[in-house]
Structure formats: C-alpha cells, structure tokens
PDB file of N, CA and C in Angstrom:
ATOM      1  N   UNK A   1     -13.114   1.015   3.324  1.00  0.00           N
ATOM      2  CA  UNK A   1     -11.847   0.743   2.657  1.00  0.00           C
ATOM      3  C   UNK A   1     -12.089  -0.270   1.538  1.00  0.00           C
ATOM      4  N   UNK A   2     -11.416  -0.165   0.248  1.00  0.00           N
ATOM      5  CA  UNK A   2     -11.753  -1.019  -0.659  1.00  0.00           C
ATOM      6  C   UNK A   2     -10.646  -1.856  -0.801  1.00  0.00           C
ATOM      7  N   UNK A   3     -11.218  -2.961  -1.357  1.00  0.00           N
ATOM      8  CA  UNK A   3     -10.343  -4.613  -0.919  1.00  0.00           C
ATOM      9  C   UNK A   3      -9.033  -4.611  -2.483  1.00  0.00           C
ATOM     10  N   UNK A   4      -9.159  -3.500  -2.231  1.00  0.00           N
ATOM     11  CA  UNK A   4      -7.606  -4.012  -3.406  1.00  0.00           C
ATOM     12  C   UNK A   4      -6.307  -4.513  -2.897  1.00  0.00           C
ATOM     13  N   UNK A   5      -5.974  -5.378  -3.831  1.00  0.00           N
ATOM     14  CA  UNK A   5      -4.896  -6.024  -3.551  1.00  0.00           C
ATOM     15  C   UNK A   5      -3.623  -5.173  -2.921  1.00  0.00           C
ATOM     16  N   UNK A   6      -2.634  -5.401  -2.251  1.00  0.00           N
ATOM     17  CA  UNK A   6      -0.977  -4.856  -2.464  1.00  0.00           C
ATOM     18  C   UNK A   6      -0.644  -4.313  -3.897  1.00  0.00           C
ATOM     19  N   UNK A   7      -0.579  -5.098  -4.719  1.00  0.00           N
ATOM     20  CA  UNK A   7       0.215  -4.891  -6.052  1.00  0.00           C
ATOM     21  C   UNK A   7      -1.333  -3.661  -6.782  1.00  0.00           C
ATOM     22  N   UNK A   8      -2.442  -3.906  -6.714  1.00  0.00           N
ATOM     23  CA  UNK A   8      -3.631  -2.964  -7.016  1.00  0.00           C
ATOM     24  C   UNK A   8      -3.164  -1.284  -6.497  1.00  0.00           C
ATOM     25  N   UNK A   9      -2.889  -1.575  -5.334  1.00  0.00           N
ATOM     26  CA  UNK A   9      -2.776  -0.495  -4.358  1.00  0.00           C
ATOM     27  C   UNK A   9      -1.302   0.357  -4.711  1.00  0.00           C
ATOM     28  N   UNK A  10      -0.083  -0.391  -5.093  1.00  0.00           N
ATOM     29  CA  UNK A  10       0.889  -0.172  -5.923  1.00  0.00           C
ATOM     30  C   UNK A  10       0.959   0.459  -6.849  1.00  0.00           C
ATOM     31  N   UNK A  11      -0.050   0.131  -7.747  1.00  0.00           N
ATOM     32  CA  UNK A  11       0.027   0.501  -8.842  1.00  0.00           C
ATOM     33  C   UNK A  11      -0.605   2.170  -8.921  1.00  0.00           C
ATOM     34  N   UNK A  12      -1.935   1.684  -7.981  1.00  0.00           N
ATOM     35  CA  UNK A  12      -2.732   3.328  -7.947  1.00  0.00           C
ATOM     36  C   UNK A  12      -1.657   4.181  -7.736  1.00  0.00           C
ATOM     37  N   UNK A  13      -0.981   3.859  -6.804  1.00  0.00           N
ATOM     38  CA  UNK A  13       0.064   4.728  -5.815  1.00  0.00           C
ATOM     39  C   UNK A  13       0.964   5.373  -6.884  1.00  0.00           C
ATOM     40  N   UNK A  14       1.353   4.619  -8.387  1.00  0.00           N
ATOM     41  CA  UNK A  14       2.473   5.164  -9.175  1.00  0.00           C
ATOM     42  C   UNK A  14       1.722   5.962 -10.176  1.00  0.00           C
ATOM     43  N   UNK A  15       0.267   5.725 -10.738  1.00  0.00           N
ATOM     44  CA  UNK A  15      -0.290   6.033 -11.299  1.00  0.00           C
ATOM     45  C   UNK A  15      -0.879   7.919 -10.623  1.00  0.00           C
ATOM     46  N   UNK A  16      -1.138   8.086  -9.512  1.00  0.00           N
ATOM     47  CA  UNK A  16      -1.127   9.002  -8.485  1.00  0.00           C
ATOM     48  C   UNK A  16       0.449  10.160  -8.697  1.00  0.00           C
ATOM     49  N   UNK A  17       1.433   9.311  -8.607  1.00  0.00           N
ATOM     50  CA  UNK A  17       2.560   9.871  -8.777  1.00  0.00           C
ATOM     51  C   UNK A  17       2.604  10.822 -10.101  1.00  0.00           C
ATOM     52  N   UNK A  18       2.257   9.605 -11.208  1.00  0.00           N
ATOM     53  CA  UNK A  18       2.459  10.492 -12.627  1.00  0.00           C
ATOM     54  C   UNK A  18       1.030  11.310 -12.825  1.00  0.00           C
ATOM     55  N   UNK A  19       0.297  11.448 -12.426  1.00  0.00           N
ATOM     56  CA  UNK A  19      -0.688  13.068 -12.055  1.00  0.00           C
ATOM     57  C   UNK A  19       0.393  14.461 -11.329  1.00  0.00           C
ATOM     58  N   UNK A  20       0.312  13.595 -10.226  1.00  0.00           N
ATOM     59  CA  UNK A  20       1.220  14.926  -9.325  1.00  0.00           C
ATOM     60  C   UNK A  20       2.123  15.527 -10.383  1.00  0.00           C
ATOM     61  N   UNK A  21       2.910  14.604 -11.411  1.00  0.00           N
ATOM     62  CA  UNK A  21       4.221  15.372 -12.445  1.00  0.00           C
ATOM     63  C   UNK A  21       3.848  15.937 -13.093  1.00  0.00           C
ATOM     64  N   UNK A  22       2.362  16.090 -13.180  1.00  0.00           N
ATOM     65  CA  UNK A  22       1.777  16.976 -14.787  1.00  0.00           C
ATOM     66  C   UNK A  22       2.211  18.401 -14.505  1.00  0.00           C
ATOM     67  N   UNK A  23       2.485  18.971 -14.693  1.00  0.00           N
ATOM     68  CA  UNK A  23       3.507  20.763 -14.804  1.00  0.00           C
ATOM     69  C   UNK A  23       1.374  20.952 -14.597  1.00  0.00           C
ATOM     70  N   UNK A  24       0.502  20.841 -15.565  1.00  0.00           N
ATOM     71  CA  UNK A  24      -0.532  21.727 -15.473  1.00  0.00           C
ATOM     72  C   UNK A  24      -1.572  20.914 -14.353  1.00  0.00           C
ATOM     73  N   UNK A  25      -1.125  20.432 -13.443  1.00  0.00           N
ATOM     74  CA  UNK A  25      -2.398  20.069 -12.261  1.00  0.00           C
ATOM     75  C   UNK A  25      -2.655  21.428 -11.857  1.00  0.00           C
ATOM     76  N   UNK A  26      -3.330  21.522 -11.192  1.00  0.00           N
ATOM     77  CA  UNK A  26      -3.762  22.563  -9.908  1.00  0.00           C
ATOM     78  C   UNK A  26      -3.191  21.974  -8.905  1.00  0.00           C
ATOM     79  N   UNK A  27      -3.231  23.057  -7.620  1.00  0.00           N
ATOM     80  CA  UNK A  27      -2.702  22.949  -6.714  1.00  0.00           C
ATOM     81  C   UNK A  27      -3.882  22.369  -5.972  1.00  0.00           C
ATOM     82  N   UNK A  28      -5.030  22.604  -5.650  1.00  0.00           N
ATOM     83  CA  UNK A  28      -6.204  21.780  -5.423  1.00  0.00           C
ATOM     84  C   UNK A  28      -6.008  20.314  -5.583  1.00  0.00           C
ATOM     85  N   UNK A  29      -6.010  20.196  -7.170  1.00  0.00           N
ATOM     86  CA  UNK A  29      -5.834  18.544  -7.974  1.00  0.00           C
ATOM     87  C   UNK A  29      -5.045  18.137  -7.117  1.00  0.00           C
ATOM     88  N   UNK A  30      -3.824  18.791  -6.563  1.00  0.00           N
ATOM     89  CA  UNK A  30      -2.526  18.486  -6.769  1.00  0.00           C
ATOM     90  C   UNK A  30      -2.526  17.566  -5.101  1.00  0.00           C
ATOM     91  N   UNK A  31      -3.463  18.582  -4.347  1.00  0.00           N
ATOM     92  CA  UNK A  31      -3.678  18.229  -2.484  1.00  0.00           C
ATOM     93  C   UNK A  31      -4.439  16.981  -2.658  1.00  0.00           C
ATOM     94  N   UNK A  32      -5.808  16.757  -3.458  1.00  0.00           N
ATOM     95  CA  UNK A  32      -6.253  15.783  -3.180  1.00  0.00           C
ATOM     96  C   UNK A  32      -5.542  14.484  -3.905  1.00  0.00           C
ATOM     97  N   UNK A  33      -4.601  14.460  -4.909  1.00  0.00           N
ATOM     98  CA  UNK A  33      -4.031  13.635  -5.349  1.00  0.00           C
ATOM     99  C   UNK A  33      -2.854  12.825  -4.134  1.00  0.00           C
ATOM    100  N   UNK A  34      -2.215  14.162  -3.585  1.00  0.00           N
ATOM    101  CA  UNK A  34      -1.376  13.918  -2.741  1.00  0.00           C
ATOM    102  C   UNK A  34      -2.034  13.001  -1.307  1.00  0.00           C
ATOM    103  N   UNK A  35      -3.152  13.250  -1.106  1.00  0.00           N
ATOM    104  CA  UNK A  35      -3.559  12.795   0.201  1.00  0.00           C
ATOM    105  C   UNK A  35      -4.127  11.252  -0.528  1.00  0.00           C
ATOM    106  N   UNK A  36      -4.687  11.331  -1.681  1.00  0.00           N
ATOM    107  CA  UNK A  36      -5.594  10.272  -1.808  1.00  0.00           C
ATOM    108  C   UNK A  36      -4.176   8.880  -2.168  1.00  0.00           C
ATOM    109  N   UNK A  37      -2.538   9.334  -2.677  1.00  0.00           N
ATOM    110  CA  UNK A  37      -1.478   8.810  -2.567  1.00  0.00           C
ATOM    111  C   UNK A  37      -1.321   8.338  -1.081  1.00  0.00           C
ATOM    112  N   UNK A  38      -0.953   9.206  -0.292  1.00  0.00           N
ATOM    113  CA  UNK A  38      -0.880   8.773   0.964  1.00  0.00           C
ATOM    114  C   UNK A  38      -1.421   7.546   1.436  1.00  0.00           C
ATOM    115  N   UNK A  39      -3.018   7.516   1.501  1.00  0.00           N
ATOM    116  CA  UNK A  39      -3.950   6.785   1.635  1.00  0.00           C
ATOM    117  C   UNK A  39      -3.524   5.372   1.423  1.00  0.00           C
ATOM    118  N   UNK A  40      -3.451   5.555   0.074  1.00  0.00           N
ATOM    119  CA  UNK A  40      -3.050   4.000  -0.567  1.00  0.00           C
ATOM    120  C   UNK A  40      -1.819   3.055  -0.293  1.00  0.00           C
ATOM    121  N   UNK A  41      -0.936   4.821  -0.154  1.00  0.00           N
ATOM    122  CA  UNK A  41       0.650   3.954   0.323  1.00  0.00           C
ATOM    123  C   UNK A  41       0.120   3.390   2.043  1.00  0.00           C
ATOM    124  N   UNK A  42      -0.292   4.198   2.816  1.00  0.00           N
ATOM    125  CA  UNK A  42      -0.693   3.774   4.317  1.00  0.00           C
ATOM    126  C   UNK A  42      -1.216   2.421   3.928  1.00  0.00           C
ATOM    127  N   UNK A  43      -2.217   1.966   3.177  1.00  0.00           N
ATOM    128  CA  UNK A  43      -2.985   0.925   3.131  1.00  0.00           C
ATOM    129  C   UNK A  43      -2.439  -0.472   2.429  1.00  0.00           C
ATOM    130  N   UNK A  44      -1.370  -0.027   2.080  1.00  0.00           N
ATOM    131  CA  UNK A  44      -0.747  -0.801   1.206  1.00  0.00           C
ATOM    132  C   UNK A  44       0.438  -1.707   2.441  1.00  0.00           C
ATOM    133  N   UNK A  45       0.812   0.005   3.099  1.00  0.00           N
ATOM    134  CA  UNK A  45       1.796  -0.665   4.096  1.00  0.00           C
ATOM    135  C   UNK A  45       1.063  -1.996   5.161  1.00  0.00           C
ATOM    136  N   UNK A  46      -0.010  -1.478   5.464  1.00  0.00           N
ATOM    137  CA  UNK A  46      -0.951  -2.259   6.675  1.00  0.00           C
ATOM    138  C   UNK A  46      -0.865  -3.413   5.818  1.00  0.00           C
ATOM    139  N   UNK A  47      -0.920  -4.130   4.636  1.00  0.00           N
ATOM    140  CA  UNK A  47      -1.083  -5.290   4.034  1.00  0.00           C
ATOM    141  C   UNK A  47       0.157  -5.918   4.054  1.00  0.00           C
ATOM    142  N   UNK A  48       1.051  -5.035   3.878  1.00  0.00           N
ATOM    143  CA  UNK A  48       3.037  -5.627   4.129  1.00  0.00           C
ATOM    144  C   UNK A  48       2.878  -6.258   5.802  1.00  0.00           C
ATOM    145  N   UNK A  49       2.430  -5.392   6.458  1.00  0.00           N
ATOM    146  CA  UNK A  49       2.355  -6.156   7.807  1.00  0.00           C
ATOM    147  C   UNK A  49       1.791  -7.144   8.423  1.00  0.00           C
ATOM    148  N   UNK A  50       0.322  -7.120   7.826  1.00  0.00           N
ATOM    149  CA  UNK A  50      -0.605  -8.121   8.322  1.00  0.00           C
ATOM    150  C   UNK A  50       0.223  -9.511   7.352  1.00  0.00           C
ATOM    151  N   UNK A  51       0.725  -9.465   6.131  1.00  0.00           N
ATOM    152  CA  UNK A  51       1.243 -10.354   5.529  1.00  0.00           C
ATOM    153  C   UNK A  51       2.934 -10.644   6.623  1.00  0.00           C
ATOM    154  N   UNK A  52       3.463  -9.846   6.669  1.00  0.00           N
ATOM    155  CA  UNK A  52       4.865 -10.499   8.060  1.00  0.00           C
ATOM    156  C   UNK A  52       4.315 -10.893   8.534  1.00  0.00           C
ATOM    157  N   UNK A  53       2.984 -10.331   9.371  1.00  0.00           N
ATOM    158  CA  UNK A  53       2.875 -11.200  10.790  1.00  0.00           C
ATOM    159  C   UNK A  53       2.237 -13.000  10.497  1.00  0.00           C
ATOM    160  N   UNK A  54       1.591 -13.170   9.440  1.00  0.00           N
ATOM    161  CA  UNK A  54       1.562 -14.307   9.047  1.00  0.00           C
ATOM    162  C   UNK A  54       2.197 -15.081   9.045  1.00  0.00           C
ATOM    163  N   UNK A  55       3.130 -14.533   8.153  1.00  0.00           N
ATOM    164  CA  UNK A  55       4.675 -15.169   8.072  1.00  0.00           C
ATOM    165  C   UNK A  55       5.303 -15.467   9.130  1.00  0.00           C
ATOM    166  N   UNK A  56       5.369 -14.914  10.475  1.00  0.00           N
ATOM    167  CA  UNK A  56       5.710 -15.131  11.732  1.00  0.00           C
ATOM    168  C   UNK A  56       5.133 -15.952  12.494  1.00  0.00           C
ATOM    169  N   UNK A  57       3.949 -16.112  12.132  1.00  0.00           N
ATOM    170  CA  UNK A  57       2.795 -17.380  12.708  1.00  0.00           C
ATOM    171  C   UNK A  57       3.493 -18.448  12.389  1.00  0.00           C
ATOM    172  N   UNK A  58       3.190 -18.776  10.813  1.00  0.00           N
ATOM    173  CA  UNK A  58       3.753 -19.848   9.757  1.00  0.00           C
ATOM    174  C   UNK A  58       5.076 -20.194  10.315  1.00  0.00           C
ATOM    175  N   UNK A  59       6.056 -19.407  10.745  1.00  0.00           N
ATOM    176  CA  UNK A  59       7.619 -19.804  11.220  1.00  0.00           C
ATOM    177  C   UNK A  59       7.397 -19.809  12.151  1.00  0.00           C
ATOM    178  N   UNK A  60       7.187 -19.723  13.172  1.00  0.00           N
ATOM    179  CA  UNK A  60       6.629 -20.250  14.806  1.00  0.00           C
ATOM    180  C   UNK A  60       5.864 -21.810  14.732  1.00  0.00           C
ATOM    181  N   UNK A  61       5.194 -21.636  13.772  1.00  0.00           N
ATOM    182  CA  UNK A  61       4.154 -22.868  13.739  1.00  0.00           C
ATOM    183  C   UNK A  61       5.031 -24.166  13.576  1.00  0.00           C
ATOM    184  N   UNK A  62       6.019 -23.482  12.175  1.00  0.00           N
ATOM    185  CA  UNK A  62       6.523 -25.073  11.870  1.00  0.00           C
ATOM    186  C   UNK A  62       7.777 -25.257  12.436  1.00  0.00           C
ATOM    187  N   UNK A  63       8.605 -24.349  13.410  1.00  0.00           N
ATOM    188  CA  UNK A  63       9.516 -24.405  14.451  1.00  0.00           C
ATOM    189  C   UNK A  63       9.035 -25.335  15.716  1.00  0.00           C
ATOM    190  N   UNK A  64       7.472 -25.249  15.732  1.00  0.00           N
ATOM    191  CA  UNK A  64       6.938 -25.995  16.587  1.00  0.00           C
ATOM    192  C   UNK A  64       6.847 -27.430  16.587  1.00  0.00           C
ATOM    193  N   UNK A  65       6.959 -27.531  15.035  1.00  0.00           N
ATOM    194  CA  UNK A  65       6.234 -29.000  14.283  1.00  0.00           C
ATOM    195  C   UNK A  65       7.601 -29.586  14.394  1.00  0.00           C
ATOM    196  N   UNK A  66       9.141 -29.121  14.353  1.00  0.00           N
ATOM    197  CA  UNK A  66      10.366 -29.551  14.062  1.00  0.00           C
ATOM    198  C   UNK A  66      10.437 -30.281  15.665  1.00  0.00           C
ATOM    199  N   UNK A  67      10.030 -29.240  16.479  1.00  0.00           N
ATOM    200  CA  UNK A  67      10.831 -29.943  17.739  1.00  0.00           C
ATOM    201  C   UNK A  67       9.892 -31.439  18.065  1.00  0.00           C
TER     202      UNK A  67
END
C-alpha cells in the first residue's frame, strides 16, 4: 500500500472519476479505473478512521486529565 496522504488519496479518487466520464474509455479502461477508484476510496476511508479513533484517545485522555 502506498503512503499517500487522505487529501493525496482524494484527489486520485476525483481525478479517477474524470477518466471514468470520458464518453471514449473502454470498457476494460473503464473496470480497471473503477476498481483502482474503489481502492483509494477504501483506503482513504481506513485513514478517516484510524484518524477518529485518535481523536477518541485524545478525548478520553484529556477527560482523564480534567477529573
């Protein structure tokens, strides 16, 4: 897996999109574009999460520090 950022991974993902709109892809082009989209959106999501659950550490942590 390559270490691109969220917003990296974003961007591929829209850039992916405007391929798929070309009227002249192939339908071939068209599968591996679609899967290699997928990919990125999946990988992109796993980074939204591992970043909440941080965030859930961080607010546990300093809920801890209050009491």
């Amino acid at each position: 897996m390559e270490n691109k950022t969220f917003e990296e991974k974003l961007s591929h993902s829209k850039e992916l999109l405007q391929k798929l709109m070309d009227p002249e892809i192939t339908l071939e082009d068209a599968l591996k574009t679609y899967q290699e989209g997928l990919k990125e959106i999946e990988e992109a999501q796993k980074l939204l999460e591992e970043a909440k659950a941080k965030i859930e550490i961080i607010n546990q942590q300093e809920q801890e520090n209050v009491r």
